[in-house]
C-alpha atoms as a PDB file:
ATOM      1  CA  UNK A   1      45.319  35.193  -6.949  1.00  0.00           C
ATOM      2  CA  UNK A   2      43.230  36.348  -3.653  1.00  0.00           C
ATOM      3  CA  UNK A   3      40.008  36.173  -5.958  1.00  0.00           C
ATOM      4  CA  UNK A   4      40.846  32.860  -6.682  1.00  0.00           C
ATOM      5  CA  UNK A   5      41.824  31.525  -3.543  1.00  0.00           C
ATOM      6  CA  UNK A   6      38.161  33.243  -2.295  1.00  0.00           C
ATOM      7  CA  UNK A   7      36.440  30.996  -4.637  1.00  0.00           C
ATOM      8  CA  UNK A   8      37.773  28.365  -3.905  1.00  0.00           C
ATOM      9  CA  UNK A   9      37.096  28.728   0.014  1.00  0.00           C
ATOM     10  CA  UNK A  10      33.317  29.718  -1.146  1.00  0.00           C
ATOM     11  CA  UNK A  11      33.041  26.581  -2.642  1.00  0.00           C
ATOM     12  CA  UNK A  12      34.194  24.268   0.110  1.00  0.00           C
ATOM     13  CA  UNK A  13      32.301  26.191   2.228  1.00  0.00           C
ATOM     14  CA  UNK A  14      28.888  25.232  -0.373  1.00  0.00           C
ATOM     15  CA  UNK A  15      30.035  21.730  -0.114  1.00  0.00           C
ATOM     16  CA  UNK A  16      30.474  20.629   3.140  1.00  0.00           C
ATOM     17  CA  UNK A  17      27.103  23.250   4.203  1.00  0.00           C
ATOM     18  CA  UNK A  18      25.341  20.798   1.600  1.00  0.00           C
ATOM     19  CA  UNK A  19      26.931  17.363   3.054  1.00  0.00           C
ATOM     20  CA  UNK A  20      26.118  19.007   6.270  1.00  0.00           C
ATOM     21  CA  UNK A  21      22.628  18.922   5.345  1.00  0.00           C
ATOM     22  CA  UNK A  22      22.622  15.311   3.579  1.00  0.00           C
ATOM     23  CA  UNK A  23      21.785  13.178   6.943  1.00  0.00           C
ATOM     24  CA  UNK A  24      18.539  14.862   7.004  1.00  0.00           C
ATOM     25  CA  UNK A  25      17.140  13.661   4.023  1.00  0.00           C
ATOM     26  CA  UNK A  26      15.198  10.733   3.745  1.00  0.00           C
ATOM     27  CA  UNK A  27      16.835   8.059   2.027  1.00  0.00           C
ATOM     28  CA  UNK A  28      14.215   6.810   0.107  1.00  0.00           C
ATOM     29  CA  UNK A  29      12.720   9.070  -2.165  1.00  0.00           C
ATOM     30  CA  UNK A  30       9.465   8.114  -1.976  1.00  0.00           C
ATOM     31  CA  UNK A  31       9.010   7.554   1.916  1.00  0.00           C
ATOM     32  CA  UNK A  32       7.306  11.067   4.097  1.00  0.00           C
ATOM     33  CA  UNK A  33       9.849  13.169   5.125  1.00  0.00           C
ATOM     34  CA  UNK A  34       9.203  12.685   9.215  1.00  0.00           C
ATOM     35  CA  UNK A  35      11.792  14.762  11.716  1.00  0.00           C
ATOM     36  CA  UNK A  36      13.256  12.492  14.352  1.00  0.00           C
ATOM     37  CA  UNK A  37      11.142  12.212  17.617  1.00  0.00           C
ATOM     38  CA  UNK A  38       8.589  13.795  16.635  1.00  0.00           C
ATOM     39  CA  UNK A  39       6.580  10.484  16.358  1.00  0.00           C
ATOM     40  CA  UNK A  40       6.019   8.656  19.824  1.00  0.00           C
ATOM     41  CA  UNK A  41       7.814   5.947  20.545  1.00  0.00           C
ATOM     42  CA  UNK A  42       4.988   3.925  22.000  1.00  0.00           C
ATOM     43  CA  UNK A  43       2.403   4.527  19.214  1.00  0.00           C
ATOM     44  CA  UNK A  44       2.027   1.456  16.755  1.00  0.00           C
ATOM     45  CA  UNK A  45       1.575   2.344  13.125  1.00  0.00           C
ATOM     46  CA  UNK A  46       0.118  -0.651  10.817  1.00  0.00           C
ATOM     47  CA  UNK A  47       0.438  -0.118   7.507  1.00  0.00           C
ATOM     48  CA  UNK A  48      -2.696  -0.004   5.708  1.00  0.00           C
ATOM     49  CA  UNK A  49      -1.658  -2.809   2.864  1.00  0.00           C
ATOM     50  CA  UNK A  50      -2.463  -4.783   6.240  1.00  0.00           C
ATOM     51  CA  UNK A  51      -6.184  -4.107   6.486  1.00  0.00           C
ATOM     52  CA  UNK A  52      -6.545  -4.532   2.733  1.00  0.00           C
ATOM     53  CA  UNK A  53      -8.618  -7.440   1.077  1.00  0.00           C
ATOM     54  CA  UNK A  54      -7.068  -8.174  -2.507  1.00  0.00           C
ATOM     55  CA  UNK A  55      -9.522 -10.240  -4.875  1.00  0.00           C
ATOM     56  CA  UNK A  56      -7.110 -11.917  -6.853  1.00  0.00           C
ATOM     57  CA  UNK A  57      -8.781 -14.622  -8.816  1.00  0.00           C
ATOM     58  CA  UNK A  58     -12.192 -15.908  -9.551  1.00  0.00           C
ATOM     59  CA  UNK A  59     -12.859 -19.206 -10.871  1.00  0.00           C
ATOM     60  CA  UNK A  60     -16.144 -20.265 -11.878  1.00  0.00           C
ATOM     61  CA  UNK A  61     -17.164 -24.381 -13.519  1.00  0.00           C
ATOM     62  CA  UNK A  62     -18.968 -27.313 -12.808  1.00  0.00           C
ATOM     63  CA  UNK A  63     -21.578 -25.215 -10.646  1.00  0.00           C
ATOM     64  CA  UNK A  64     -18.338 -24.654  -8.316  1.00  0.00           C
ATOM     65  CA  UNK A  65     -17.402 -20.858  -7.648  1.00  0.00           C
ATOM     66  CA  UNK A  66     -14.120 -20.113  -5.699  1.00  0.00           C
ATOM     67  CA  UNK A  67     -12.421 -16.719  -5.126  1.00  0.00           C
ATOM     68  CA  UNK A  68      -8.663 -16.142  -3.731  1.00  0.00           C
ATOM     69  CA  UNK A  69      -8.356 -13.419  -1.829  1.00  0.00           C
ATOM     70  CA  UNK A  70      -5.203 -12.515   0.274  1.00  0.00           C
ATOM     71  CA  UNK A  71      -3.448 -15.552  -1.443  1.00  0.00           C
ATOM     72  CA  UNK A  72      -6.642 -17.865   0.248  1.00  0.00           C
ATOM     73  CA  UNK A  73      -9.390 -19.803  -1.893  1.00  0.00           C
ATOM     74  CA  UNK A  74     -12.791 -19.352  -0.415  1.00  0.00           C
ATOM     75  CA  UNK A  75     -16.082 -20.396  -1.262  1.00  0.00           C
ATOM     76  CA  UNK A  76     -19.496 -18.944  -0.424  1.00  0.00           C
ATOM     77  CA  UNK A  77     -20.407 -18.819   3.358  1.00  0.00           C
ATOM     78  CA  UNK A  78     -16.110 -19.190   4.532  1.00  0.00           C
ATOM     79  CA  UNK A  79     -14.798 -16.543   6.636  1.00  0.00           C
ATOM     80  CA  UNK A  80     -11.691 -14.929   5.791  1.00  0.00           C
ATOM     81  CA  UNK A  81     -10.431 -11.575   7.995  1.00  0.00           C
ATOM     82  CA  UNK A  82     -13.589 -12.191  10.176  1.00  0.00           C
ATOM     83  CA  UNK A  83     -15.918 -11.193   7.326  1.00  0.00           C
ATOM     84  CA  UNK A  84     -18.280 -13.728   5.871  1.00  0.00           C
ATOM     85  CA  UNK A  85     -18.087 -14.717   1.753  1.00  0.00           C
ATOM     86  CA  UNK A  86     -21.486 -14.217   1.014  1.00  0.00           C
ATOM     87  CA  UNK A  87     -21.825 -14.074  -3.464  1.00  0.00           C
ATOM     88  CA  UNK A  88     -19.292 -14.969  -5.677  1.00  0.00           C
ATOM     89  CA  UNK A  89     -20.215 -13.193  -9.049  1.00  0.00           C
ATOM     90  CA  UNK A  90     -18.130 -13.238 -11.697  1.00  0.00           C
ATOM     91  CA  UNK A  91     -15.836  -9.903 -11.665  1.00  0.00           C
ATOM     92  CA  UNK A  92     -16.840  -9.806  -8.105  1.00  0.00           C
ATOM     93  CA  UNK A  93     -17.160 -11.070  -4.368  1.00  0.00           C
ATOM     94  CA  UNK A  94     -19.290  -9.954  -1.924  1.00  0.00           C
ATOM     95  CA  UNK A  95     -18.409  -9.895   1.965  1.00  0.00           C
ATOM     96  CA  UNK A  96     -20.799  -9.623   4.999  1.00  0.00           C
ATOM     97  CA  UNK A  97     -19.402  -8.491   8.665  1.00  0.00           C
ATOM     98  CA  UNK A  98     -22.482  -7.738  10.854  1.00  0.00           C
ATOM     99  CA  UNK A  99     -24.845  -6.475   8.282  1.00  0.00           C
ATOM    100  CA  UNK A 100     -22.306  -4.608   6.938  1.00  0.00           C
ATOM    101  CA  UNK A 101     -21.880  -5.068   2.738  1.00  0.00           C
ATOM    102  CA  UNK A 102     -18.507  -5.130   1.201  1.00  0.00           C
ATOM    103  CA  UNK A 103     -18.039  -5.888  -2.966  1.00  0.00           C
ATOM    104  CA  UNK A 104     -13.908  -6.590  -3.955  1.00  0.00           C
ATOM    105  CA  UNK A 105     -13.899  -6.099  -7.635  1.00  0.00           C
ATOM    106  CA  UNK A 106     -11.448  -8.481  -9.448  1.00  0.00           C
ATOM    107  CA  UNK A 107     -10.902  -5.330 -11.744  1.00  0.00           C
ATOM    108  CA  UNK A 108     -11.058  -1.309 -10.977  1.00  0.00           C
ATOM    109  CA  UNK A 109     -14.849  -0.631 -11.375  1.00  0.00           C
ATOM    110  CA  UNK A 110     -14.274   1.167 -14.140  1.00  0.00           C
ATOM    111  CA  UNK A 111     -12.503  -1.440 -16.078  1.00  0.00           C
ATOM    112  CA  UNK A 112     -14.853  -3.498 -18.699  1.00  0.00           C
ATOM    113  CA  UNK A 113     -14.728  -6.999 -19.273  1.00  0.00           C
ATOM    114  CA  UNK A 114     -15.111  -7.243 -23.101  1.00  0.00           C
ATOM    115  CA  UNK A 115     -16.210 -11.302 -24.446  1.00  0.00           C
END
């Protein structure tokens, strides 16, 4: 009877020590486990999806080329995100900003476009 009584004090013990230790988890899975304050509360974090130029459709016909990109159509010589559309090819646009080259790929590089 005292053996079992023990156990059972034990194992409240091993729960609430583990609910104890719940809050600190993140709660999404897949999000950095960060302490709290250790990031300052004036820095400014922008996420990177933010800074990120997504080709997402080329169409090419009646000597007309037009890309979208970031959910814009652009032609050669517009401007989107300060850089300058400068070929439209057809897997493929290239962007100028002050000399600076930049090629978005419709598909990863090392995807081929079988016809």
């Amino acid at each position: 009877m005292i053996r079992a009584r023990l156990f059972c004090y034990l194992l409240i013990l091993l729960l609430c020590r583990s609910l104890w230790a719940y809050p600190l988890l993140p709660k999404d899975p897949t999000k950095p486990f960060i302490l709290p304050g250790v990031v300052e509360k004036n820095k400014q974090v922008v996420p990177l999806e933010r800074n990120l130029l997504k080709l997402q459709s080329i169409i090419i016909g009646h000597g007309k080329r037009v890309a979208l990109i970031n959910n814009k159509y652009v032609k050669t010589r517009d401007t989107i995100e300060g850089l300058k559309v400068i070929r439209i090819e057809e897997n493929s646009v290239w962007l100028s900003n002050n000399g600076r080259k930049i090629k978005l790929y419709l598909f990863e590089p090392g995807i081929r476009n079988y016809k």
